[in-house]
Protein backbone atom coordinates (compact mmCIF):
# COMPACT_ATOMS: atom_id res chain seq x y z
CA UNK A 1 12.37 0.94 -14.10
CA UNK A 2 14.38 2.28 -11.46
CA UNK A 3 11.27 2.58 -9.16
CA UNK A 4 10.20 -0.93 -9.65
CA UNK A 5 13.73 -1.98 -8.59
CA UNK A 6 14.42 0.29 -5.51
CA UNK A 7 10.98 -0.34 -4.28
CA UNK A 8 11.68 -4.23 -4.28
CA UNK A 9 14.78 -3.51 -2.64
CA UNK A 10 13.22 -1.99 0.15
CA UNK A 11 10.14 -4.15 0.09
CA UNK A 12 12.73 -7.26 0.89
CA UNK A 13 13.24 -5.75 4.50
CA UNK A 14 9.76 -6.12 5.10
CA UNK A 15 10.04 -9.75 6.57
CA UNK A 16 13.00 -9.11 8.58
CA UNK A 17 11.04 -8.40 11.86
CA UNK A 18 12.83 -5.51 12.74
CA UNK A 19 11.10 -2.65 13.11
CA UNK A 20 13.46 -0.07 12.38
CA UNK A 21 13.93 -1.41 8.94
CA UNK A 22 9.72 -1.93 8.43
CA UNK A 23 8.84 1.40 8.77
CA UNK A 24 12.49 2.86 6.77
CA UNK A 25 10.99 0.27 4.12
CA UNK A 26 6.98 1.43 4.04
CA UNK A 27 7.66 5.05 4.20
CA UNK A 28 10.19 4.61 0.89
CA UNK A 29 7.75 2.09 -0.77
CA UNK A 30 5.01 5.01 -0.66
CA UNK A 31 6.98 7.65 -1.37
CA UNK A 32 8.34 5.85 -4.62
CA UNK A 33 4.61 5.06 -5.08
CA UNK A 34 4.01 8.65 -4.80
CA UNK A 35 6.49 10.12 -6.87
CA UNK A 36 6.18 7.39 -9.80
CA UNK A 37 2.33 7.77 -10.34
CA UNK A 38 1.14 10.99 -8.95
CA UNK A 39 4.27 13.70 -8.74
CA UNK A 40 6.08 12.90 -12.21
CA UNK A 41 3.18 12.74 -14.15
CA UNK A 42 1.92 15.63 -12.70
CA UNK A 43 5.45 17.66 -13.13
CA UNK A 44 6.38 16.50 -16.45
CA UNK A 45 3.29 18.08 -17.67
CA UNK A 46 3.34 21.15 -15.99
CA UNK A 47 7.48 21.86 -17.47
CA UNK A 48 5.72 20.77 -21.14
CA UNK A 49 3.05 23.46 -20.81
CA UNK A 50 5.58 26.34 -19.67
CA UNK A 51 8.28 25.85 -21.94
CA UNK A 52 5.67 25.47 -24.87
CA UNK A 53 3.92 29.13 -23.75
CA UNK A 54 7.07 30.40 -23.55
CA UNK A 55 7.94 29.53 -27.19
């Protein structure tokens, strides 16, 4: 939920024509992108599988 709400944040600056702020904006939009669908998914199962072999 967090995601969704920080990305729109930054996703607001888009319009603002300044360019400083555009590419600040893109590069956090992917990286939340990034992190949200790809990295935590990825993580979260890899902590599940160690700490159940070392059980």
């Amino acid at each position: 939920m967090a995601v969704i709400i920080l990305a729109g944040t930054f996703a607001a600056m888009l319009p603002s024509g300044i360019l400083t702020l555009m590419q600040v904006s893109v590069c956090v939009v992917i990286g939340l992108v990034l992190l949200a669908f790809f990295l935590l998914p990825l993580l979260f199962n890899s902590l599940m599988r160690i700490k159940r072999d070392i059980i």
